[in-house]
PDB file of N, CA and C in Angstrom:
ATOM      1  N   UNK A   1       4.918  26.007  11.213  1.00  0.00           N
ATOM      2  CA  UNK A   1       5.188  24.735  10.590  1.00  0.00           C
ATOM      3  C   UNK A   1       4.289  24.574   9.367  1.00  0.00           C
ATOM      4  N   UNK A   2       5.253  24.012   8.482  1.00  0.00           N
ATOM      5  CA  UNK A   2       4.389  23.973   7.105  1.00  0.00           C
ATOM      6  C   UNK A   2       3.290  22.592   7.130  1.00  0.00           C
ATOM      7  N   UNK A   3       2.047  22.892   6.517  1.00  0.00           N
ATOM      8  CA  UNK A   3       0.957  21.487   6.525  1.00  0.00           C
ATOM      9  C   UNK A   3       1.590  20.332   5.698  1.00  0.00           C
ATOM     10  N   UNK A   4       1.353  19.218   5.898  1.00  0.00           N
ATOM     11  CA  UNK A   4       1.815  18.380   4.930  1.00  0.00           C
ATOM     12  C   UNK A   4       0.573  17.204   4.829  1.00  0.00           C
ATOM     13  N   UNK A   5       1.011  16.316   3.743  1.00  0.00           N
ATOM     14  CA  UNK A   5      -0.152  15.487   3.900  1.00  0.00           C
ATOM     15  C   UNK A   5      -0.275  14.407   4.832  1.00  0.00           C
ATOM     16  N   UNK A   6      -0.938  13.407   4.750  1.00  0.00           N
ATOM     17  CA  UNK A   6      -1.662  12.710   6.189  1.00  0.00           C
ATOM     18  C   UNK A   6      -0.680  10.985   5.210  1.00  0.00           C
ATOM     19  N   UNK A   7       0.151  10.653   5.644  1.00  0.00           N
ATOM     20  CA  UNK A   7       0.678   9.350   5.242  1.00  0.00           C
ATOM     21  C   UNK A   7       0.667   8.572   6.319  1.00  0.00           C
ATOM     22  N   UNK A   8      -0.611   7.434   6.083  1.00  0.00           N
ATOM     23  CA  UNK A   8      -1.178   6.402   7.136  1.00  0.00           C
ATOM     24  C   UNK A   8       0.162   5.260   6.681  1.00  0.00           C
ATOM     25  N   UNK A   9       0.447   4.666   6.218  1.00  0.00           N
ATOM     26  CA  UNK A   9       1.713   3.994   6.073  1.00  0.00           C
ATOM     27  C   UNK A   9       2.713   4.216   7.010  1.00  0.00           C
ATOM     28  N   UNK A  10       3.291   5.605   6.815  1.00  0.00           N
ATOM     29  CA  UNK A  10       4.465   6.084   7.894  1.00  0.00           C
ATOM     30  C   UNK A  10       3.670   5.358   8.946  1.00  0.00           C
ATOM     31  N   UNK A  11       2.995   6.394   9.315  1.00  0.00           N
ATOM     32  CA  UNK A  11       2.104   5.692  10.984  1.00  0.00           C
ATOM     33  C   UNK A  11       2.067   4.473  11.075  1.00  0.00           C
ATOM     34  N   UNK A  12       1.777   3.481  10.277  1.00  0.00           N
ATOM     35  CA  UNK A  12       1.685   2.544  10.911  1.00  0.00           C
ATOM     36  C   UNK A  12       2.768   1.963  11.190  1.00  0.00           C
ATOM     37  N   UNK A  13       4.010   1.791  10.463  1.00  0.00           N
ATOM     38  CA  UNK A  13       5.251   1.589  10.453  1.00  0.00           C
ATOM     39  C   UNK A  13       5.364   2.011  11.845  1.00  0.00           C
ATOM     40  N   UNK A  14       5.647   3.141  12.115  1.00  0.00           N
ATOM     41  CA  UNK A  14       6.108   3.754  13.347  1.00  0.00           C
ATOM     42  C   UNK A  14       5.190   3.155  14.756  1.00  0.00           C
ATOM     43  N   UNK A  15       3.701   2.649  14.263  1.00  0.00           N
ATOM     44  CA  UNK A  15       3.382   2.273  15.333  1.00  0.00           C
ATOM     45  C   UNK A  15       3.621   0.913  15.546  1.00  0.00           C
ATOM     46  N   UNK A  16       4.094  -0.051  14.254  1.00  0.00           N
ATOM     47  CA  UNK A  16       4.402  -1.278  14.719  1.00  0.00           C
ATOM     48  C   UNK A  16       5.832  -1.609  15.391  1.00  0.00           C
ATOM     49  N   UNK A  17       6.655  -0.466  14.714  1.00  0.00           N
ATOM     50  CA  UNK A  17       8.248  -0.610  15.612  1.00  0.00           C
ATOM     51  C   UNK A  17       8.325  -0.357  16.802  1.00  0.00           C
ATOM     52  N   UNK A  18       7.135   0.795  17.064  1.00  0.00           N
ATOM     53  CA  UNK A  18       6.893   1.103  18.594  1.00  0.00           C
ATOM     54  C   UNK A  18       6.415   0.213  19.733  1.00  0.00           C
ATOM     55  N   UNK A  19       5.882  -0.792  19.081  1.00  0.00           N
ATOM     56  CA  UNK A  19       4.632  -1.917  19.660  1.00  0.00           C
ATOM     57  C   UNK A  19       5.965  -3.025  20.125  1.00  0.00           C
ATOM     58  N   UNK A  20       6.806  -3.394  18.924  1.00  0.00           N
ATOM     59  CA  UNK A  20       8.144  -4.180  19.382  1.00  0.00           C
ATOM     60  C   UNK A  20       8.890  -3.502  20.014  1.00  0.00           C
ATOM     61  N   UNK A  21       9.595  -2.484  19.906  1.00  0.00           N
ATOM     62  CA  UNK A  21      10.647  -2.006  20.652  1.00  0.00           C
ATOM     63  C   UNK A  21       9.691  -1.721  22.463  1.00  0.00           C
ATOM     64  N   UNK A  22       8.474  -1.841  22.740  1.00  0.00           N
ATOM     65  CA  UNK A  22       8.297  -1.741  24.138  1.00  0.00           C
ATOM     66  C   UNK A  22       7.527  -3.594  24.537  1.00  0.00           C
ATOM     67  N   UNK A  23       7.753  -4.164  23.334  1.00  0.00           N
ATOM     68  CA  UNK A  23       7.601  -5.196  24.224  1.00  0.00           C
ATOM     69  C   UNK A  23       9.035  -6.404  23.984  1.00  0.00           C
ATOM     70  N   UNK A  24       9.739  -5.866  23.455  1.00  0.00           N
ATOM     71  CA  UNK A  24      11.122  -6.411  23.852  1.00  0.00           C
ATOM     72  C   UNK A  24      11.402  -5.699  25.055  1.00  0.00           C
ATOM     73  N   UNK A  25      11.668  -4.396  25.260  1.00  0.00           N
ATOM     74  CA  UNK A  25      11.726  -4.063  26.558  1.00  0.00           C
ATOM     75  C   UNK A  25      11.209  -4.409  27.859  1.00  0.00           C
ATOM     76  N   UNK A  26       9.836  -5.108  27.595  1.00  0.00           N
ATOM     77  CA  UNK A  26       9.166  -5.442  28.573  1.00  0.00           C
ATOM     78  C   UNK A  26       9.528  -7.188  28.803  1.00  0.00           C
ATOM     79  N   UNK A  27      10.408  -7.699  27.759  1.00  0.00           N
ATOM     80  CA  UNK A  27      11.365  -8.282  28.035  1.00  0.00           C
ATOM     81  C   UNK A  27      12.198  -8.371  28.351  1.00  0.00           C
ATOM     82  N   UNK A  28      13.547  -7.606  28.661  1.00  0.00           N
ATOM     83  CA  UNK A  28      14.074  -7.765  28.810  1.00  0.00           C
ATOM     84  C   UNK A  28      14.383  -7.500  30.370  1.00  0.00           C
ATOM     85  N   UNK A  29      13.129  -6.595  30.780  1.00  0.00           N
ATOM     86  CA  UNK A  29      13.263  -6.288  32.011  1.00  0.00           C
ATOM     87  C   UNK A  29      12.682  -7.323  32.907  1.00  0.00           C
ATOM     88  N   UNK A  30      12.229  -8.450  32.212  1.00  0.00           N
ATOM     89  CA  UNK A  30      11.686  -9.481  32.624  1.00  0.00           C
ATOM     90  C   UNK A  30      10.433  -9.969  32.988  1.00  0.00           C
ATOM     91  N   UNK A  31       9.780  -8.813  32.521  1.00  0.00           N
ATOM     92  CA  UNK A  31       8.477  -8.862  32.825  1.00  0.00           C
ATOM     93  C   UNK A  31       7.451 -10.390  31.952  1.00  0.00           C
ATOM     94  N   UNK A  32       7.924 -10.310  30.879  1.00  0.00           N
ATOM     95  CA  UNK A  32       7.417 -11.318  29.769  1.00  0.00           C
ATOM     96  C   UNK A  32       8.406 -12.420  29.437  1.00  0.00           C
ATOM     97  N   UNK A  33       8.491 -13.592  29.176  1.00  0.00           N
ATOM     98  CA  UNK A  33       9.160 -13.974  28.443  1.00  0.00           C
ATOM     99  C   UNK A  33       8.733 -14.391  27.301  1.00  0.00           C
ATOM    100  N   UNK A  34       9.104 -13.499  26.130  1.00  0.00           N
ATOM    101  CA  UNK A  34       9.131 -13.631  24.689  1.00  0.00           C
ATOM    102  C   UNK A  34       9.708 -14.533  23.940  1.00  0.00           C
ATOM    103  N   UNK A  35       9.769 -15.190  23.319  1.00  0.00           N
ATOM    104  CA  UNK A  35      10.722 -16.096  22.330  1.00  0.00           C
ATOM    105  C   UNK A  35      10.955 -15.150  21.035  1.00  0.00           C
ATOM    106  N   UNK A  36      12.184 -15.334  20.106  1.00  0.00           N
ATOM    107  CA  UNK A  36      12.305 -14.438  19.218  1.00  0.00           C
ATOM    108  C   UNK A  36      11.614 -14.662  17.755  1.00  0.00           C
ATOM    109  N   UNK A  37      10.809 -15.371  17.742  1.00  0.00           N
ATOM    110  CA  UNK A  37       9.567 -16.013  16.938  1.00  0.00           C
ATOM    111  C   UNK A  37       8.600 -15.270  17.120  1.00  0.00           C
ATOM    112  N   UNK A  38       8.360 -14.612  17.883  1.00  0.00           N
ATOM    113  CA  UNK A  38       6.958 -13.674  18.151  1.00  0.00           C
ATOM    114  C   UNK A  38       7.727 -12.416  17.719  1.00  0.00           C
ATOM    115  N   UNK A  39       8.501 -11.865  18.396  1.00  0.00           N
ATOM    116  CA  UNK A  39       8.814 -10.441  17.492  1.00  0.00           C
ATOM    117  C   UNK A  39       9.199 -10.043  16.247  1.00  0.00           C
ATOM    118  N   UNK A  40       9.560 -10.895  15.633  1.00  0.00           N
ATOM    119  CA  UNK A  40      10.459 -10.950  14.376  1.00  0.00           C
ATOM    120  C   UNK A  40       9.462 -10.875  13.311  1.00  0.00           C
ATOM    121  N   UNK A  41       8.496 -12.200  13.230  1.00  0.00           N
ATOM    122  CA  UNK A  41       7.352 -12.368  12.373  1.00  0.00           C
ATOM    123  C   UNK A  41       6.221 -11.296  12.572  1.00  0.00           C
ATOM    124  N   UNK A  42       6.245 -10.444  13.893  1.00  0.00           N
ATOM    125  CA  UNK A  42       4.931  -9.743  13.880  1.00  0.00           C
ATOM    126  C   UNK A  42       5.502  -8.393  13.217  1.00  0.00           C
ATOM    127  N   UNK A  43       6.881  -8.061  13.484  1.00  0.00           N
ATOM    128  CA  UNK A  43       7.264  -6.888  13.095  1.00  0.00           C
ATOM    129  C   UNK A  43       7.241  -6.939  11.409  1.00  0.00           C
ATOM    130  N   UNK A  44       7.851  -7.918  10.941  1.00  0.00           N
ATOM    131  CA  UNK A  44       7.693  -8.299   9.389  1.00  0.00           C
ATOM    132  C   UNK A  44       6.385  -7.700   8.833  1.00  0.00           C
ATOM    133  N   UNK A  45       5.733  -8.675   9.617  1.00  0.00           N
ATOM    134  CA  UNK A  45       4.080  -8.572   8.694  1.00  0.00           C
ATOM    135  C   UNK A  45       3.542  -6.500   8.944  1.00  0.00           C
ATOM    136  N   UNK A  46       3.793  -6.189  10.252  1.00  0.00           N
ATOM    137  CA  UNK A  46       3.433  -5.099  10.416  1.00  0.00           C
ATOM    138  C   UNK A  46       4.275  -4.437   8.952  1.00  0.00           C
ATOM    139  N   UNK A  47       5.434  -4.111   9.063  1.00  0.00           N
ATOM    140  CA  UNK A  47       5.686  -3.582   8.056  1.00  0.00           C
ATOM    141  C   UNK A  47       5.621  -3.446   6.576  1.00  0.00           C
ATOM    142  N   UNK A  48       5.289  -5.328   6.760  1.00  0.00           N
ATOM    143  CA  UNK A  48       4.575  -5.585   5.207  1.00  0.00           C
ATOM    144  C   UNK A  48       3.275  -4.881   4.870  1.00  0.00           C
ATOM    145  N   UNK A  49       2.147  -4.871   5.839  1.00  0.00           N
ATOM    146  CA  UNK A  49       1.041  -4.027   5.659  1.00  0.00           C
ATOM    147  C   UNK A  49       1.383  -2.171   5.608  1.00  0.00           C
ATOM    148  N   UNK A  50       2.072  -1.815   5.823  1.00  0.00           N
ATOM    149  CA  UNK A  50       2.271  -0.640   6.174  1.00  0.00           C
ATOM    150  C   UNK A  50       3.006  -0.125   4.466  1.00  0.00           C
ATOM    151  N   UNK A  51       3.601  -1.185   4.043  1.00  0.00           N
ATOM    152  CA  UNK A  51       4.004  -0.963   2.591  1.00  0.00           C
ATOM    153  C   UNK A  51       2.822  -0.725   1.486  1.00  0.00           C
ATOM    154  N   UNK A  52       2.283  -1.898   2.247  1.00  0.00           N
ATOM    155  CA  UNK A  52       0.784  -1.755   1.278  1.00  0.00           C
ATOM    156  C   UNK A  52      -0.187  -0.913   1.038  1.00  0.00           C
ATOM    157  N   UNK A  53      -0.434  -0.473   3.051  1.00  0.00           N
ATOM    158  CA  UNK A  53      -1.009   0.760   2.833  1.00  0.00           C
ATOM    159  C   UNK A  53      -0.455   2.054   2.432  1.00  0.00           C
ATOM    160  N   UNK A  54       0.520   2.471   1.968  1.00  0.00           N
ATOM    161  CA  UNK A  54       2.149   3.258   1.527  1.00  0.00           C
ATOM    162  C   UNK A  54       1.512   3.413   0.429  1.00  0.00           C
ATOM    163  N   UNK A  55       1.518   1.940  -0.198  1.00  0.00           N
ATOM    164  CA  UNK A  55       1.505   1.863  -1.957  1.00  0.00           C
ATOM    165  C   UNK A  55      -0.281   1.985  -2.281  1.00  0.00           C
ATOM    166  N   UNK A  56      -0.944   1.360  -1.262  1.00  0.00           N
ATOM    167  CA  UNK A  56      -2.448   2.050  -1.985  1.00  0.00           C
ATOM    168  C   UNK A  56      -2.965   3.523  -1.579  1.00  0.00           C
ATOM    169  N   UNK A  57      -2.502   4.312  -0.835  1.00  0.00           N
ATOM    170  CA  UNK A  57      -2.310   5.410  -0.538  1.00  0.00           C
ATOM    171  C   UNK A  57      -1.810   6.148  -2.213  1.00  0.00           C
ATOM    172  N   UNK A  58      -0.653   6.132  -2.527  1.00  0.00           N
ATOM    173  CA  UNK A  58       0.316   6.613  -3.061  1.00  0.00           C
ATOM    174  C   UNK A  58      -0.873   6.537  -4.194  1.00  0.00           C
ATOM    175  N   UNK A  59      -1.234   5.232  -4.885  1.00  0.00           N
ATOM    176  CA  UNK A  59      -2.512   4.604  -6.053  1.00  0.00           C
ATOM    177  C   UNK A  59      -3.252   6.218  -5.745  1.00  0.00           C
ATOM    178  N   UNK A  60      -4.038   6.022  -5.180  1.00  0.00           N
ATOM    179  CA  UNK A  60      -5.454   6.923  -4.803  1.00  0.00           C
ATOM    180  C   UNK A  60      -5.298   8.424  -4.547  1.00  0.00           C
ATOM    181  N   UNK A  61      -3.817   8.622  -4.436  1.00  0.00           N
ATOM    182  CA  UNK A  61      -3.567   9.914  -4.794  1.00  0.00           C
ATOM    183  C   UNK A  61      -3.208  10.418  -5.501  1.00  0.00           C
ATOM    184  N   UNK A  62      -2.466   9.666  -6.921  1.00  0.00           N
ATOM    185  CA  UNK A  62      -2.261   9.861  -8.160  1.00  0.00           C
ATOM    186  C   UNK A  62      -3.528   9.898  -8.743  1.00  0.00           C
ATOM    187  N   UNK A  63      -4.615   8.627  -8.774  1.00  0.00           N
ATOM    188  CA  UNK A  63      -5.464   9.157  -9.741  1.00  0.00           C
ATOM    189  C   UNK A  63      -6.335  10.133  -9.449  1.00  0.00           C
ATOM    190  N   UNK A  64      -6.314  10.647  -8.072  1.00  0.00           N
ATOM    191  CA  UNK A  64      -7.244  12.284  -7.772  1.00  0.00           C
ATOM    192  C   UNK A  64      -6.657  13.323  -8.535  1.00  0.00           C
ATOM    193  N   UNK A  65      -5.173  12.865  -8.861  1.00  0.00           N
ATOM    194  CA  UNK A  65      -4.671  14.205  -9.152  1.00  0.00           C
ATOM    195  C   UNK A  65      -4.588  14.401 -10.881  1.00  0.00           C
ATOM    196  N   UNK A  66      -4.752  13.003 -11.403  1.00  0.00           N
ATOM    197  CA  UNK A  66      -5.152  13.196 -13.037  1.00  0.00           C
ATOM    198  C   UNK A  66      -6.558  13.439 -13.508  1.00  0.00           C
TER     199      UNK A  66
END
């Protein structure tokens, strides 16, 4: 497998969809009851940060490379 670089963005993305998709599940199996006000807004913001860290990532590796 070829190396690639380390993109903390992806990750976090992936760990905030992961964080909702098992606690809707843990709704639905009834364990919690959630309202759809808590998942919606936390998944948002997760992904909003995950853009950010995307885009200051992306910053800090352009100017290493000029």
């Amino acid at each position: 497998m070829r190396r690639h670089e380390f993109q903390p963005g992806r990750l976090l993305a992936g760990l905030v969809l992961l964080t909702a998709g098992v606690l809707y599940l843990v709704d639905a199996t009834g364990g919690m009851d959630l309202p759809w006000f808590v998942i919606i807004p936390m998944t948002m913001g997760g992904l909003s940060l995950a853009a950010l860290v995307g885009l200051t990532t992306y910053a800090v590796r352009r100017d290493r490379r000029e």
